[in-house]
PDB file of N, CA and C in Angstrom:
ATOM      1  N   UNK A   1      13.653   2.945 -11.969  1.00  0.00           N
ATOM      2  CA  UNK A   1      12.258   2.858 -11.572  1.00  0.00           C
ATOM      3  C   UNK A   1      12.151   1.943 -10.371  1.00  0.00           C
ATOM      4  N   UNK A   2      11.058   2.369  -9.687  1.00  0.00           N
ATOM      5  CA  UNK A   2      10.847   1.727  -8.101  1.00  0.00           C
ATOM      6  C   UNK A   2       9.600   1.228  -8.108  1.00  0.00           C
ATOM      7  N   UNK A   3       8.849  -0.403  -8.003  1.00  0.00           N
ATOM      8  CA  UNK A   3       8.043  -0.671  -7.369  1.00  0.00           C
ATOM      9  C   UNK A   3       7.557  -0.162  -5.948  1.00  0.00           C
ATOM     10  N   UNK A   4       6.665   0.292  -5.807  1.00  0.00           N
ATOM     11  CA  UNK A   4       6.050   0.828  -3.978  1.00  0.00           C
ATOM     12  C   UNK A   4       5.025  -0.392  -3.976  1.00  0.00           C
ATOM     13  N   UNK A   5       5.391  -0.873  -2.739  1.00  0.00           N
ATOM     14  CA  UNK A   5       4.233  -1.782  -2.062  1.00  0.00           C
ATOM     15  C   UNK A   5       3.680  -1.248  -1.132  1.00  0.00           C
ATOM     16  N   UNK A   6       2.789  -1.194  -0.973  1.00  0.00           N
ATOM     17  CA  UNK A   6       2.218  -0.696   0.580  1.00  0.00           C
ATOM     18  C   UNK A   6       0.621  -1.287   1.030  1.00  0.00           C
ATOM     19  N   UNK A   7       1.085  -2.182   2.030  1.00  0.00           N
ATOM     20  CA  UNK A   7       0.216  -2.716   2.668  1.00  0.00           C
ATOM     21  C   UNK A   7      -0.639  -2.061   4.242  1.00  0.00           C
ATOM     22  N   UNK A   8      -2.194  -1.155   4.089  1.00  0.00           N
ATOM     23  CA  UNK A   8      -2.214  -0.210   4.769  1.00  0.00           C
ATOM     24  C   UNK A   8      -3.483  -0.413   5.224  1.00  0.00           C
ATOM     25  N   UNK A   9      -4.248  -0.337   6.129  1.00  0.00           N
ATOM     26  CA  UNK A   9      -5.385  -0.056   6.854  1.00  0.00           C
ATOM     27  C   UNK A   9      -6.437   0.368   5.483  1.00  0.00           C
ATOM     28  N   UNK A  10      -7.525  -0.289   5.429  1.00  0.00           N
ATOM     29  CA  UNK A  10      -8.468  -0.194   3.870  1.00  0.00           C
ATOM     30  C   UNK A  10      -9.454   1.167   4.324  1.00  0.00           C
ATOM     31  N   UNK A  11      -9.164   1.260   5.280  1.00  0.00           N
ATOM     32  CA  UNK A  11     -10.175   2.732   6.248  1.00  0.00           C
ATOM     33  C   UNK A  11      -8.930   4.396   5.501  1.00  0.00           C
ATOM     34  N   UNK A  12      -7.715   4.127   5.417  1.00  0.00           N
ATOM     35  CA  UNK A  12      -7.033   4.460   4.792  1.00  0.00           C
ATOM     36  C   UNK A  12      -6.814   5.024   3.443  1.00  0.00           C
ATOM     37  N   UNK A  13      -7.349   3.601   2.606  1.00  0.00           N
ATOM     38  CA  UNK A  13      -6.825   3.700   1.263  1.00  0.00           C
ATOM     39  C   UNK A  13      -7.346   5.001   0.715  1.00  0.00           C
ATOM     40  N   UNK A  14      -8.545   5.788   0.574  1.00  0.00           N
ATOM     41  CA  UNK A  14      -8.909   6.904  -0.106  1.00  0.00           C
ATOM     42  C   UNK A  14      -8.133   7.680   0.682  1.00  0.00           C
ATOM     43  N   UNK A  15      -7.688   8.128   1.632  1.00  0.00           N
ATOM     44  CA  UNK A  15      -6.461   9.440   2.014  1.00  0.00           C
ATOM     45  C   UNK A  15      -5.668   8.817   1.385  1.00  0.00           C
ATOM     46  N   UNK A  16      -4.938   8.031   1.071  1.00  0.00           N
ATOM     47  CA  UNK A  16      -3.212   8.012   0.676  1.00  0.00           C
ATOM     48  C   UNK A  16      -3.717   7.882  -0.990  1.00  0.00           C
ATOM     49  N   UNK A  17      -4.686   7.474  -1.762  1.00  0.00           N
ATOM     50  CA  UNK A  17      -5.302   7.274  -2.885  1.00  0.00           C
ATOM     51  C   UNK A  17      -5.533   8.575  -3.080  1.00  0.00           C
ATOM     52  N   UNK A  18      -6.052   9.873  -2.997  1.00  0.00           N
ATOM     53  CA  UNK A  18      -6.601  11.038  -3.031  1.00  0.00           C
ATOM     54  C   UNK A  18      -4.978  11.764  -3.059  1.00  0.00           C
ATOM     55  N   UNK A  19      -4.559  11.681  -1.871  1.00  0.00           N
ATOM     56  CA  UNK A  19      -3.171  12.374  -1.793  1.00  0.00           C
ATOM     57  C   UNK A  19      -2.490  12.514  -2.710  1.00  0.00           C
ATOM     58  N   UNK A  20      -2.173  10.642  -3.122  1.00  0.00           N
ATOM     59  CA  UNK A  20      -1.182  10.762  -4.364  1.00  0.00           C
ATOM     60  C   UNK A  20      -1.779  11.677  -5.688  1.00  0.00           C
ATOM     61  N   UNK A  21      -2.929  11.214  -5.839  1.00  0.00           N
ATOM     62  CA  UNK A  21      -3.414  11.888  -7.353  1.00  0.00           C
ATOM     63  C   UNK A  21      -3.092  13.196  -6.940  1.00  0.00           C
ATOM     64  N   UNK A  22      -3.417  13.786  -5.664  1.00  0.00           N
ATOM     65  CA  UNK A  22      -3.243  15.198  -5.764  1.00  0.00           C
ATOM     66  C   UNK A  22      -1.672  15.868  -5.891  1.00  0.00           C
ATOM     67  N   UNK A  23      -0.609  14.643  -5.836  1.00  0.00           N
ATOM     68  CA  UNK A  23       0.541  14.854  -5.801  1.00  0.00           C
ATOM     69  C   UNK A  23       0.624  14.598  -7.667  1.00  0.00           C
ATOM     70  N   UNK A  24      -0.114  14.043  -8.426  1.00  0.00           N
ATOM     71  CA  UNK A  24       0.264  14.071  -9.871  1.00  0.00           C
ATOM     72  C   UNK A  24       0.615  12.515  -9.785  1.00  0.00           C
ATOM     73  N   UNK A  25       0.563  11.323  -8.769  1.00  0.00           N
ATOM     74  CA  UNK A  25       0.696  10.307  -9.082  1.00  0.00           C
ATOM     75  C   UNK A  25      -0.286   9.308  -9.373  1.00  0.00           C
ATOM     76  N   UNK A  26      -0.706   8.975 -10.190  1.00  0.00           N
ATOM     77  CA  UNK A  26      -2.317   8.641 -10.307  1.00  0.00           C
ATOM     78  C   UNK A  26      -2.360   7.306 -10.258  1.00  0.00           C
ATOM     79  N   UNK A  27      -1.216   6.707 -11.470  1.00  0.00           N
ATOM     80  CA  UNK A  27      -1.328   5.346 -11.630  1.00  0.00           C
ATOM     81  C   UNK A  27      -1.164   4.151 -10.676  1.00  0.00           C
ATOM     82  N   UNK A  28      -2.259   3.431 -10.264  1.00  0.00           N
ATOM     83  CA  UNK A  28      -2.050   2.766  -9.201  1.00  0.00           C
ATOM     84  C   UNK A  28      -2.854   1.131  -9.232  1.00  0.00           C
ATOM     85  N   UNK A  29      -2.200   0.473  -8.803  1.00  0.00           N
ATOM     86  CA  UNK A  29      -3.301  -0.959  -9.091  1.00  0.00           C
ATOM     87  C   UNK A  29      -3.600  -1.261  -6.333  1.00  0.00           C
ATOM     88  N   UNK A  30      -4.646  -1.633  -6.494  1.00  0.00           N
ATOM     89  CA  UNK A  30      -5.745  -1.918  -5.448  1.00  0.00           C
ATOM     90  C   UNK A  30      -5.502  -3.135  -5.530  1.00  0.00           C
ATOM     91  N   UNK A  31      -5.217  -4.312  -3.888  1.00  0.00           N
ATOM     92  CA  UNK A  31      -5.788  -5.346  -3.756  1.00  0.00           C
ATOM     93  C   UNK A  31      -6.139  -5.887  -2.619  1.00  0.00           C
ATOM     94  N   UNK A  32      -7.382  -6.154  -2.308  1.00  0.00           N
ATOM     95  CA  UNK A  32      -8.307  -6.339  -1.013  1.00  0.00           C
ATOM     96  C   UNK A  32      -7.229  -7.294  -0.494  1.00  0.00           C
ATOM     97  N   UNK A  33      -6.678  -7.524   0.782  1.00  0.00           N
ATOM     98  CA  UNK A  33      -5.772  -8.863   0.767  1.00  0.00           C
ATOM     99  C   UNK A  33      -5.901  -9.139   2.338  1.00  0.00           C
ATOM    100  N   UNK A  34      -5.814 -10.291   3.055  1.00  0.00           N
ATOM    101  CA  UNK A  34      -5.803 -10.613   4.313  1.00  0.00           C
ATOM    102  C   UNK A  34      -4.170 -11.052   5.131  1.00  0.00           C
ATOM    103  N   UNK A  35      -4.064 -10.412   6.142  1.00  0.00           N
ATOM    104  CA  UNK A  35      -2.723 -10.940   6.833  1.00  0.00           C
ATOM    105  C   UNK A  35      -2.652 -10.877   7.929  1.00  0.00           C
ATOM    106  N   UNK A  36      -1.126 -10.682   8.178  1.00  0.00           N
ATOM    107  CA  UNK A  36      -1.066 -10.361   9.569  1.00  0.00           C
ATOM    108  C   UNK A  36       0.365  -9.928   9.898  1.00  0.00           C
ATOM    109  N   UNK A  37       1.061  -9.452  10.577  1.00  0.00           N
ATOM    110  CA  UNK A  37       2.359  -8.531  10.558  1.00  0.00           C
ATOM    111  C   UNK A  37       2.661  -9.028  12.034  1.00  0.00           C
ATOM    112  N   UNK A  38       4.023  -8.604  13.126  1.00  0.00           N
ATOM    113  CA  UNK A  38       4.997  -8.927  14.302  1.00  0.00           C
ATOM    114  C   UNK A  38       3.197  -9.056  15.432  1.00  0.00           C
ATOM    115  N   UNK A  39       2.235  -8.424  15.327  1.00  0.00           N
ATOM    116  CA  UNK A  39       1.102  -8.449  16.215  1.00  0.00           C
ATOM    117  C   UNK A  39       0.217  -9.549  16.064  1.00  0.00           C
ATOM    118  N   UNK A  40       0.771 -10.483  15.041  1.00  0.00           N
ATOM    119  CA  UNK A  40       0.368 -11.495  14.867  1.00  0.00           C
ATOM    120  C   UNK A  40      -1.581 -11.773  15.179  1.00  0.00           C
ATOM    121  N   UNK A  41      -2.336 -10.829  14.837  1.00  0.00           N
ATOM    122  CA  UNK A  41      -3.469 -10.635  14.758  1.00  0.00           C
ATOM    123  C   UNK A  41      -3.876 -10.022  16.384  1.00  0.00           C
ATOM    124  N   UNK A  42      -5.400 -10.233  16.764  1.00  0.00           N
ATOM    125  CA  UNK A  42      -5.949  -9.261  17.805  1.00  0.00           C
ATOM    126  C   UNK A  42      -7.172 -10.219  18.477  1.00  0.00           C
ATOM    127  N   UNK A  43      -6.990  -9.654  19.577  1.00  0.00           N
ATOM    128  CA  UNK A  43      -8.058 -10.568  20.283  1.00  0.00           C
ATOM    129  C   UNK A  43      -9.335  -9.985  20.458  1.00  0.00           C
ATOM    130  N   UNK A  44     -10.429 -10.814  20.098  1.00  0.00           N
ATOM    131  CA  UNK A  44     -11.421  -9.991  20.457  1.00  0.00           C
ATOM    132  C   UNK A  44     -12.354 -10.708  21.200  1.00  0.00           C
ATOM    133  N   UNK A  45     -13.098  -9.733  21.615  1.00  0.00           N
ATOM    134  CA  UNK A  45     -14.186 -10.687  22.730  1.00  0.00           C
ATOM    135  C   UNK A  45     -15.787  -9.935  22.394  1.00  0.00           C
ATOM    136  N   UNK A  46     -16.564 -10.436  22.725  1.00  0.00           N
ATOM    137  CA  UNK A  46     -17.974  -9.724  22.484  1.00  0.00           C
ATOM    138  C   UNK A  46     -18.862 -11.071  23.454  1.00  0.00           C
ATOM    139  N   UNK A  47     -20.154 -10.059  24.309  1.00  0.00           N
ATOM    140  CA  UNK A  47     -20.821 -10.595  25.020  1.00  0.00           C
ATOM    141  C   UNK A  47     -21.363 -11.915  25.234  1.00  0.00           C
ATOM    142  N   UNK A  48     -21.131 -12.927  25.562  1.00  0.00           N
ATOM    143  CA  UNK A  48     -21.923 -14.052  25.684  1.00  0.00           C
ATOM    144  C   UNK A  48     -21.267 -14.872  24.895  1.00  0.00           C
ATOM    145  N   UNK A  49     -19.899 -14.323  24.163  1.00  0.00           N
ATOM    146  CA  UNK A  49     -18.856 -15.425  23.198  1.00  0.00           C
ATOM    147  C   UNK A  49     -17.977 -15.660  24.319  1.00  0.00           C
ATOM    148  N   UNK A  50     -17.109 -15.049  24.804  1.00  0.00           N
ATOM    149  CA  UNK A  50     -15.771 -14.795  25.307  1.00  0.00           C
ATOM    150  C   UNK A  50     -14.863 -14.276  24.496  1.00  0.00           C
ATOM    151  N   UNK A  51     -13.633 -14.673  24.542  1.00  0.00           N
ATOM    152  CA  UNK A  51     -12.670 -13.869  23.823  1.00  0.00           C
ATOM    153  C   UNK A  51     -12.231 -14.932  22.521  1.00  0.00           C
ATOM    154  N   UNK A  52     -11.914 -14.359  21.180  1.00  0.00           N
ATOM    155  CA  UNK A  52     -11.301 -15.291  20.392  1.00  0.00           C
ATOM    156  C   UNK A  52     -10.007 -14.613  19.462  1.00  0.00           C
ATOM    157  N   UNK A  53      -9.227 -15.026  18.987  1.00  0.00           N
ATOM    158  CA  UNK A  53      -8.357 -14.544  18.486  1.00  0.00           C
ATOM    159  C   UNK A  53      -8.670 -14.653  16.896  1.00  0.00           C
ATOM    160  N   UNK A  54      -8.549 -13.412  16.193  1.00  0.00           N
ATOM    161  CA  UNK A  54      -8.129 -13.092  14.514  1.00  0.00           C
ATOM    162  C   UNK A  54      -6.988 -12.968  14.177  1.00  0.00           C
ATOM    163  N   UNK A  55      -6.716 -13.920  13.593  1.00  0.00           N
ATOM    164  CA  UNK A  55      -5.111 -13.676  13.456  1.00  0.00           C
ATOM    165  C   UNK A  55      -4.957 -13.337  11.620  1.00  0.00           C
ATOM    166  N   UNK A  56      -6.109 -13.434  10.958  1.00  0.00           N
ATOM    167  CA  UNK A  56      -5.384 -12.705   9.688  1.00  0.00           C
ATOM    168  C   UNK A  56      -6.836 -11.683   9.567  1.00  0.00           C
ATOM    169  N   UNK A  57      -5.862 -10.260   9.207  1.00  0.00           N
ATOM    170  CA  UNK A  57      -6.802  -9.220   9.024  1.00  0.00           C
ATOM    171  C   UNK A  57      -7.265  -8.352   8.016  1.00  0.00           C
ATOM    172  N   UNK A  58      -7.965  -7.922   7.630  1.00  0.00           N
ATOM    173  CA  UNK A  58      -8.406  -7.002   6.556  1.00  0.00           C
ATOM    174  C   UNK A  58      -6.950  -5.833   5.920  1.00  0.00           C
ATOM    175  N   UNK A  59      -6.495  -5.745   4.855  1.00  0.00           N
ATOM    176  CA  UNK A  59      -5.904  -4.934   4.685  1.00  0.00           C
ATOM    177  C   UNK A  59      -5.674  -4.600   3.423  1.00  0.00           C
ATOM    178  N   UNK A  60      -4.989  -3.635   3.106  1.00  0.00           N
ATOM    179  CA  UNK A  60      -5.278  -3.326   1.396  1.00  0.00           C
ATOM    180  C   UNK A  60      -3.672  -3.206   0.621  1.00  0.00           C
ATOM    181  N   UNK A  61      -3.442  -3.871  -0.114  1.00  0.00           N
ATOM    182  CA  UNK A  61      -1.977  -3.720  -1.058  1.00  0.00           C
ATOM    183  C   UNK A  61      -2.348  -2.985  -2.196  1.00  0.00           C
ATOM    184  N   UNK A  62      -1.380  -1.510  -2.109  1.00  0.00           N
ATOM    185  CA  UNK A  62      -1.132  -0.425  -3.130  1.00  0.00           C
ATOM    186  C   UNK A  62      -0.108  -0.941  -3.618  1.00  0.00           C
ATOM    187  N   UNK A  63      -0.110  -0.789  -4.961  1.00  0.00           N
ATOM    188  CA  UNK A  63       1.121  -0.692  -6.194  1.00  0.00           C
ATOM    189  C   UNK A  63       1.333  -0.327  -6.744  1.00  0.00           C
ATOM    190  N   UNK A  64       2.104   0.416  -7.013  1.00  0.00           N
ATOM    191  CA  UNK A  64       2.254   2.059  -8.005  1.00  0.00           C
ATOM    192  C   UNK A  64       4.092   1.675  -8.669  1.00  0.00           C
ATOM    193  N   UNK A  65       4.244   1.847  -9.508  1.00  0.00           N
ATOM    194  CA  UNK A  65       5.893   1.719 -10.585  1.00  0.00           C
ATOM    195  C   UNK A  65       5.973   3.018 -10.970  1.00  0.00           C
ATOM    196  N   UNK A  66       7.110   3.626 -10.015  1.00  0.00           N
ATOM    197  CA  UNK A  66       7.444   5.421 -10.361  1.00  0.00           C
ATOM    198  C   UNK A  66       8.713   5.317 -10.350  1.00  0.00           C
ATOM    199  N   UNK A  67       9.821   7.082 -10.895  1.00  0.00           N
ATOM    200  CA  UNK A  67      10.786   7.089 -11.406  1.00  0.00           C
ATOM    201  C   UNK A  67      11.218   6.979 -10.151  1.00  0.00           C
ATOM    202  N   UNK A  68      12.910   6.784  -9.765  1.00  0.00           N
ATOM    203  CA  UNK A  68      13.496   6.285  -8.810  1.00  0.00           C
ATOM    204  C   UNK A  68      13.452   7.927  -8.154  1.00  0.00           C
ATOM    205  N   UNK A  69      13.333   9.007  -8.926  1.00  0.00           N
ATOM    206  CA  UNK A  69      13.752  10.472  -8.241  1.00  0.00           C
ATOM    207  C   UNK A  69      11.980  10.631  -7.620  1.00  0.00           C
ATOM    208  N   UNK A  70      11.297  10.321  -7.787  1.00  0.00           N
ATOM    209  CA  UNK A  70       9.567  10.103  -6.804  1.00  0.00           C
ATOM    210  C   UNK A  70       9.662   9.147  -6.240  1.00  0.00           C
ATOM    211  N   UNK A  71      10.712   8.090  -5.713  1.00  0.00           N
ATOM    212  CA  UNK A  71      10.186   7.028  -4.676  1.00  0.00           C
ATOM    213  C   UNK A  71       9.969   7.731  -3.434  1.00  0.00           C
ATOM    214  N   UNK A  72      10.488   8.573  -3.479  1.00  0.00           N
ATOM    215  CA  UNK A  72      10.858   9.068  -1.557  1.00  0.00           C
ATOM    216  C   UNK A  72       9.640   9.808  -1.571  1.00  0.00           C
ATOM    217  N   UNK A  73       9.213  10.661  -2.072  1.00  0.00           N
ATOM    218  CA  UNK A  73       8.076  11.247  -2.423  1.00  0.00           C
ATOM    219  C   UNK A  73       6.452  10.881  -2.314  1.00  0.00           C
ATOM    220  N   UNK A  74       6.533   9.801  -3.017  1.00  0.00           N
ATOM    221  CA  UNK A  74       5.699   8.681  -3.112  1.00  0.00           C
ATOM    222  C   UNK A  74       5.602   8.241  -1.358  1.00  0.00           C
ATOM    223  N   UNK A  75       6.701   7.467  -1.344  1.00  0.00           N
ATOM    224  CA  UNK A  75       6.960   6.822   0.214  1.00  0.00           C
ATOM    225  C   UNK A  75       6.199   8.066   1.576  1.00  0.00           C
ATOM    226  N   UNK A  76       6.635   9.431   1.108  1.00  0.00           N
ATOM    227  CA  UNK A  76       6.479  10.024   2.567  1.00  0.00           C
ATOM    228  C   UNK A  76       4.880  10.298   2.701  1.00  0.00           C
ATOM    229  N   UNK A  77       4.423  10.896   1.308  1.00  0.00           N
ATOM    230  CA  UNK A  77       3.103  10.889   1.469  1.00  0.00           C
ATOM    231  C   UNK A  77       2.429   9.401   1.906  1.00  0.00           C
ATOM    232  N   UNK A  78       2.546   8.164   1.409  1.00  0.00           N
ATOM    233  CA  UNK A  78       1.727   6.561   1.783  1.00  0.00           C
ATOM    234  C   UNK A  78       1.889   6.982   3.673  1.00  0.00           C
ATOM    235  N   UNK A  79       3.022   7.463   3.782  1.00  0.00           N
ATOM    236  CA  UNK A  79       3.779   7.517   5.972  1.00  0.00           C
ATOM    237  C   UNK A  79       2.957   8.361   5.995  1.00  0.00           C
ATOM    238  N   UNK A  80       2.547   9.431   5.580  1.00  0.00           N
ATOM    239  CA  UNK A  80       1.381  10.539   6.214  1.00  0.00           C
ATOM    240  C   UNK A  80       0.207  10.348   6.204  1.00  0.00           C
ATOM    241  N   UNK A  81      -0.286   9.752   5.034  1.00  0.00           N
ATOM    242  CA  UNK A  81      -1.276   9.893   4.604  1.00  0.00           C
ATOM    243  C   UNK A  81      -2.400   8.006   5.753  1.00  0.00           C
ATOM    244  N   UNK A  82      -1.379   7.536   5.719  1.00  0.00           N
ATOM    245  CA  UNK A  82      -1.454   6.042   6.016  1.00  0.00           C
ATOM    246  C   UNK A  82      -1.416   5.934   7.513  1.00  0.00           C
ATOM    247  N   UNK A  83      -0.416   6.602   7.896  1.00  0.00           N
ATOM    248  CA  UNK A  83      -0.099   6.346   9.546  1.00  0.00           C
ATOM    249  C   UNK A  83      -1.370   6.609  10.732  1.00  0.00           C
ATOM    250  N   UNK A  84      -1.377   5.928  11.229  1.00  0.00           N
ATOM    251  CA  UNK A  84      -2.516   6.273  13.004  1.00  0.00           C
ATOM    252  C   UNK A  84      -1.734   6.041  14.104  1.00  0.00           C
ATOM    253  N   UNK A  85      -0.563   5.593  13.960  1.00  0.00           N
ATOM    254  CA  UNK A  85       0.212   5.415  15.273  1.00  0.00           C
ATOM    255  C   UNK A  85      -0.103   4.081  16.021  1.00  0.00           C
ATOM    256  N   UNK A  86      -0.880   3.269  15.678  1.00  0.00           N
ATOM    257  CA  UNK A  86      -1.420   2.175  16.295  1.00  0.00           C
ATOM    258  C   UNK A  86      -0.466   0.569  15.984  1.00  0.00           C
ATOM    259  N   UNK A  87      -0.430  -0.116  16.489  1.00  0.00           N
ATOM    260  CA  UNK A  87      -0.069  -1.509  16.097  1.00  0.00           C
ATOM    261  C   UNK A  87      -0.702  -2.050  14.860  1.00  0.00           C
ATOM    262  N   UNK A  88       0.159  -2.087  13.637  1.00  0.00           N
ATOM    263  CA  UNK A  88      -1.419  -2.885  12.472  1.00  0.00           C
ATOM    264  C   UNK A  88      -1.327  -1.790  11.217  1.00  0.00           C
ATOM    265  N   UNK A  89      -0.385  -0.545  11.084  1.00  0.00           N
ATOM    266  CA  UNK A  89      -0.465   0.346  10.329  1.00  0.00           C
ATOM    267  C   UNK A  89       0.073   0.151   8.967  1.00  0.00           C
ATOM    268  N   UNK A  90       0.879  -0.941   8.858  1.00  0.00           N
ATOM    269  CA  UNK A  90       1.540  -1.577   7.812  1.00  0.00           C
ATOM    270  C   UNK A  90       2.811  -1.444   7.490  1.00  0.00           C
ATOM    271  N   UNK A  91       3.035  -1.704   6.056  1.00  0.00           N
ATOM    272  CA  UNK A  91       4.655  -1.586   5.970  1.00  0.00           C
ATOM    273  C   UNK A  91       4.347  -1.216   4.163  1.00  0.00           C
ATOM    274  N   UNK A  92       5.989  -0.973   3.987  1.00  0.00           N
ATOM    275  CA  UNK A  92       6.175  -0.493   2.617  1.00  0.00           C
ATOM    276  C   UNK A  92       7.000  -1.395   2.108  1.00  0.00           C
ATOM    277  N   UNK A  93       6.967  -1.251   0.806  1.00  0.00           N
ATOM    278  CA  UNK A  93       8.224  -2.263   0.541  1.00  0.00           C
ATOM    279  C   UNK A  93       8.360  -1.764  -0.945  1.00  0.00           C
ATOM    280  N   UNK A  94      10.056  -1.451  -1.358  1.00  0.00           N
ATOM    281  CA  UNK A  94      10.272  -0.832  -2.353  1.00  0.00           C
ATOM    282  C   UNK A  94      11.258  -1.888  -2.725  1.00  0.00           C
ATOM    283  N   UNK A  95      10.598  -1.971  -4.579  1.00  0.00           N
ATOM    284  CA  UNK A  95      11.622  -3.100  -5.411  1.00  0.00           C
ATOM    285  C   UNK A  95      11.786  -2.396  -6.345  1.00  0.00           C
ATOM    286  N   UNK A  96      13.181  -2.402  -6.712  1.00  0.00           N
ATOM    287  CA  UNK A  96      13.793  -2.040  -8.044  1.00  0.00           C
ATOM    288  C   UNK A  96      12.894  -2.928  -9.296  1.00  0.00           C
ATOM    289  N   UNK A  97      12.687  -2.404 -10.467  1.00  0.00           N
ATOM    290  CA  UNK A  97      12.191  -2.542 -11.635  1.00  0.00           C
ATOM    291  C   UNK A  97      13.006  -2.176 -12.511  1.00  0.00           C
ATOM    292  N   UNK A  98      13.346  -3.216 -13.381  1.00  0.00           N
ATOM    293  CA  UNK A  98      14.161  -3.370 -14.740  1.00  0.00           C
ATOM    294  C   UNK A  98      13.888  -2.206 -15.629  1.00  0.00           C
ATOM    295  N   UNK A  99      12.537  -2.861 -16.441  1.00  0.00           N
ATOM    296  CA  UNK A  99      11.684  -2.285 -17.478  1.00  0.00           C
ATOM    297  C   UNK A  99      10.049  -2.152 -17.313  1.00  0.00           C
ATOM    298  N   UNK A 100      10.245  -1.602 -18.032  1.00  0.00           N
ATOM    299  CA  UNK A 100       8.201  -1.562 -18.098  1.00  0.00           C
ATOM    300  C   UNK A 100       8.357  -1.564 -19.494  1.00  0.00           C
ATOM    301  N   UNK A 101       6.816  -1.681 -19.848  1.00  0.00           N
ATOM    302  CA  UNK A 101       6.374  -1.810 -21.323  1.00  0.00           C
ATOM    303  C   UNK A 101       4.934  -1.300 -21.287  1.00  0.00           C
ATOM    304  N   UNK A 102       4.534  -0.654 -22.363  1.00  0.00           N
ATOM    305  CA  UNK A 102       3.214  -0.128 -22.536  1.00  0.00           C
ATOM    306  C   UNK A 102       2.914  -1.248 -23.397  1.00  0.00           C
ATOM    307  N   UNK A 103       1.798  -1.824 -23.293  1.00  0.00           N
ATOM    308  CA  UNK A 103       1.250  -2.990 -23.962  1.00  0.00           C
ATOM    309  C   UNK A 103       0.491  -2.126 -25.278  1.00  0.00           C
ATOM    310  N   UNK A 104      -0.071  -1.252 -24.879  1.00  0.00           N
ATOM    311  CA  UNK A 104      -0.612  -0.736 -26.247  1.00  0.00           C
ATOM    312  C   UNK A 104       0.486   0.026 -27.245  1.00  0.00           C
ATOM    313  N   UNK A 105       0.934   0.642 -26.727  1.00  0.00           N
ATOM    314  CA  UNK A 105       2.013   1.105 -27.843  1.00  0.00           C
ATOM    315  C   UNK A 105       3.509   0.580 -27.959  1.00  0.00           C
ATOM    316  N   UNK A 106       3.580  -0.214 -26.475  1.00  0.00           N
ATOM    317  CA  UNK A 106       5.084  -0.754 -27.089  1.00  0.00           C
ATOM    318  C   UNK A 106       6.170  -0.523 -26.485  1.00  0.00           C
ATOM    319  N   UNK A 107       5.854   1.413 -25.943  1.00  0.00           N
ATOM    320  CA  UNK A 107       6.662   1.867 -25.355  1.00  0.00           C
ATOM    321  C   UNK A 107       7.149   1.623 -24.199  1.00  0.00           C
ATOM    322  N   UNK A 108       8.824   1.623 -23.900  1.00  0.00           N
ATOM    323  CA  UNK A 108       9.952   1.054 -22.691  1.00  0.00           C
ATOM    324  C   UNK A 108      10.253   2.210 -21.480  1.00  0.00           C
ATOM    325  N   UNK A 109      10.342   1.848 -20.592  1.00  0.00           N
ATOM    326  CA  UNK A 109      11.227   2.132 -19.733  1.00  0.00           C
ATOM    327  C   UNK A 109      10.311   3.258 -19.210  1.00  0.00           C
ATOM    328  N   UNK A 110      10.903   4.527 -18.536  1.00  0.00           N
ATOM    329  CA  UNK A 110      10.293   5.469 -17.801  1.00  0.00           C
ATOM    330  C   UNK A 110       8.919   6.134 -18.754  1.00  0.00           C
ATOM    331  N   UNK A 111       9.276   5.968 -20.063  1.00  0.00           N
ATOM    332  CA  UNK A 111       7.834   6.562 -20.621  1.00  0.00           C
ATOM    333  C   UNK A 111       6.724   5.932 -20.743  1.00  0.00           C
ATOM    334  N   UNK A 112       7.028   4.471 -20.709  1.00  0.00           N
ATOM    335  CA  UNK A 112       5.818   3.479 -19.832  1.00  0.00           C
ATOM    336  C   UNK A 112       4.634   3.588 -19.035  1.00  0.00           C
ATOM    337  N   UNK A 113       5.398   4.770 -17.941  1.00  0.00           N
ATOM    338  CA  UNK A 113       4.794   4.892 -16.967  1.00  0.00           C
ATOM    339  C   UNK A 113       3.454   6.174 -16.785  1.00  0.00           C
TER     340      UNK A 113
END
């Protein structure tokens, strides 16, 4: 089993959120989160301010725990579904997972999920 991280544009999250379910992957945990990635935030300017720099930005962390034979799967749809081509589009990040446990029934490992 594979943790998916994916940290993605929140303008985003319902295409790659919609996608997956429509791919049969449903289970997923959402978290509003602020950062900043190699662009180290963006400058902005507006009339009668000048210019100021944001250096941590709006973005959203997906987390989904699927079998190791759907990581790639998982992964290509978040790259399609996620991507604009722009500086700021995010990153993925895949961690191996031991075990899982269903808290209500108990149950281990891939049927967990």
């Amino acid at each position: 089993m594979n943790k998916i991280e994916a940290i993605i544009r929140p303008e985003r999250l319902d295409s790659v959120k919609n996608a997956l379910a429509e791919a049969g992957f449903v289970g997923l945990n959402v978290v509003h989160v602020t950062g900043r990635g190699v662009q180290r935030g963006v400058v902005m300017g507006a009339r009668g301010v000048g210019a100021y720099e944001v250096d941590m930005l709006p973005k959203v962390k997906l987390e989904t725990v699927v079998r190791n034979a759907d990581t790639q799967r998982v992964v290509d749809i978040i790259l399609e579904k996620a991507r604009t081509g722009n500086i700021g589009d995010g990153k993925i990040f895949i961690i191996p997972v031991s075990d899982a446990i269903r808290v209500r029934t108990g149950e281990r490992g891939e049927g967990a999920l």
